[in-house]
C-alpha atoms as a PDB file:
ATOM      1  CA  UNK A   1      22.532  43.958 -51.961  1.00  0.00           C
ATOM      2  CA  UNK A   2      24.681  46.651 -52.292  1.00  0.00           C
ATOM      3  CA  UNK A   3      27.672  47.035 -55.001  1.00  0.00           C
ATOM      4  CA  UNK A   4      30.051  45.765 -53.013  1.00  0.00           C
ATOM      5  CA  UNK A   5      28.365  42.593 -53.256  1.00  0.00           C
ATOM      6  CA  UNK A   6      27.702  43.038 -57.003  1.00  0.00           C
ATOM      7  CA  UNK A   7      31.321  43.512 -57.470  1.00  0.00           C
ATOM      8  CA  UNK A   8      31.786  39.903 -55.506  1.00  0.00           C
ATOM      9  CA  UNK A   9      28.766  38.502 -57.575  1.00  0.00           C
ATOM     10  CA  UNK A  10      30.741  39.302 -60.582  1.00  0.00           C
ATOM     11  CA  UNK A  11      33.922  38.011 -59.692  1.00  0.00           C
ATOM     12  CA  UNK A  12      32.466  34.562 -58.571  1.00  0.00           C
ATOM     13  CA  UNK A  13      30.600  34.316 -61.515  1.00  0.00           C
ATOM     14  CA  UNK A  14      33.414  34.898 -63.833  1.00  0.00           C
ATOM     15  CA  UNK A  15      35.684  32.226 -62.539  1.00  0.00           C
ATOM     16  CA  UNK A  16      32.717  29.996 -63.242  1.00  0.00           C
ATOM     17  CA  UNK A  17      31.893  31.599 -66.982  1.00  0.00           C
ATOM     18  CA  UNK A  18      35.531  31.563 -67.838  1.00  0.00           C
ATOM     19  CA  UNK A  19      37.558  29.285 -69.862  1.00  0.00           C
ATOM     20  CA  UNK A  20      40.710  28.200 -68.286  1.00  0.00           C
ATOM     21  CA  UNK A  21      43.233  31.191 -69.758  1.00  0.00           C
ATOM     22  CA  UNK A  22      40.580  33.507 -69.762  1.00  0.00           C
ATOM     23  CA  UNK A  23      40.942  36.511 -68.684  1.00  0.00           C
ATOM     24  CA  UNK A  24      38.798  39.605 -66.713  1.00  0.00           C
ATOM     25  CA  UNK A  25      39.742  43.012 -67.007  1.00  0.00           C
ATOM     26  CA  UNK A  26      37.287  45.420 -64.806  1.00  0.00           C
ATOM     27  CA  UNK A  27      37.931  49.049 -62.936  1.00  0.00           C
ATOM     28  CA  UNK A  28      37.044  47.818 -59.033  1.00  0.00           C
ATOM     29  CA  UNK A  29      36.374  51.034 -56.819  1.00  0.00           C
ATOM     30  CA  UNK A  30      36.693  48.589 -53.692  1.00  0.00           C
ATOM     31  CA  UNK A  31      40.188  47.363 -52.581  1.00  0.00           C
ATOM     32  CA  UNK A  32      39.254  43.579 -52.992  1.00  0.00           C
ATOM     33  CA  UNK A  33      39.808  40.288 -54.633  1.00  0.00           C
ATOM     34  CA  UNK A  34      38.286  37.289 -55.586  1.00  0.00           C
ATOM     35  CA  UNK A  35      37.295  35.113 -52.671  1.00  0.00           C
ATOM     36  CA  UNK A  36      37.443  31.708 -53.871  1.00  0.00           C
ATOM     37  CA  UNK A  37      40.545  30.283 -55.462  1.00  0.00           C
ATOM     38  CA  UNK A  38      39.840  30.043 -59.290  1.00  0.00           C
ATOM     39  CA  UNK A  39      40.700  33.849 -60.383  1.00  0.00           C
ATOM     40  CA  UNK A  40      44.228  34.727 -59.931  1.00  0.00           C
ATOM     41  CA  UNK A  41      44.489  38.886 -59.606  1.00  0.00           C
ATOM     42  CA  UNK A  42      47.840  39.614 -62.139  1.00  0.00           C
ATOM     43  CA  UNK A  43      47.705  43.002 -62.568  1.00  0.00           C
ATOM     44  CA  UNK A  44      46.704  45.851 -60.398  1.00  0.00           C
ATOM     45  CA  UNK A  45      46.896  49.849 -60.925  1.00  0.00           C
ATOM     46  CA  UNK A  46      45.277  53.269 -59.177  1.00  0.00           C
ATOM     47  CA  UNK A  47      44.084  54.839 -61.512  1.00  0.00           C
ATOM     48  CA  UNK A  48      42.605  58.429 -60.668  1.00  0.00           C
ATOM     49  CA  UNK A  49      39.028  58.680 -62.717  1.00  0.00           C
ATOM     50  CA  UNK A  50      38.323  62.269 -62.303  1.00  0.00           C
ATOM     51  CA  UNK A  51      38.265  62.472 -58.737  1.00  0.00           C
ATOM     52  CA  UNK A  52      38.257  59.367 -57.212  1.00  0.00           C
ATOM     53  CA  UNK A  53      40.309  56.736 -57.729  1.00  0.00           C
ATOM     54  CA  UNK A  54      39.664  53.227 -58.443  1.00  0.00           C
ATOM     55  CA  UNK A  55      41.776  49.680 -58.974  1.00  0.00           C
ATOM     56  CA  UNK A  56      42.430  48.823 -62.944  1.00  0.00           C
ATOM     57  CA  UNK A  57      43.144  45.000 -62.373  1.00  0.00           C
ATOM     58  CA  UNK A  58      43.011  42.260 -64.578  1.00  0.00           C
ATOM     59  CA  UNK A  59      42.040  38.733 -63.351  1.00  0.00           C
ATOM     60  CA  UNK A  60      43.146  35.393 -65.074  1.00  0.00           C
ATOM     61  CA  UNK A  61      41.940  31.776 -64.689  1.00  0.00           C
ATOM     62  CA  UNK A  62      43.603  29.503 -63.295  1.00  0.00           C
END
């Protein structure tokens, strides 16, 4: 498993955990979203984190 697919885990997991409304803010260094359907990806940003950059996105459920 590498962190790409803890990154995945993480996403799948929260549109489970979440209430309806909830919401997921996390810095992703992948360009990715949530694969199944109950996350909805709202906000997205590079953001440069000394050196590399990364995606500040926020995920709400649906």
């Amino acid at each position: 498993m590498g962190l790409r697919d803890l990154y995945q885990d993480m996403l799948r997991l929260a549109g489970e955990l979440l209430k309806p409304g909830g919401v997921l803010v996390m810095v992703n260094p992948f360009r990715m979203e949530a694969r199944q359907g109950k996350l909805q990806r709202d906000y997205a940003q590079t953001v440069d984190l000394g050196g590399f950059d990364c995606h500040l996105e926020r995920y709400r459920r649906k």
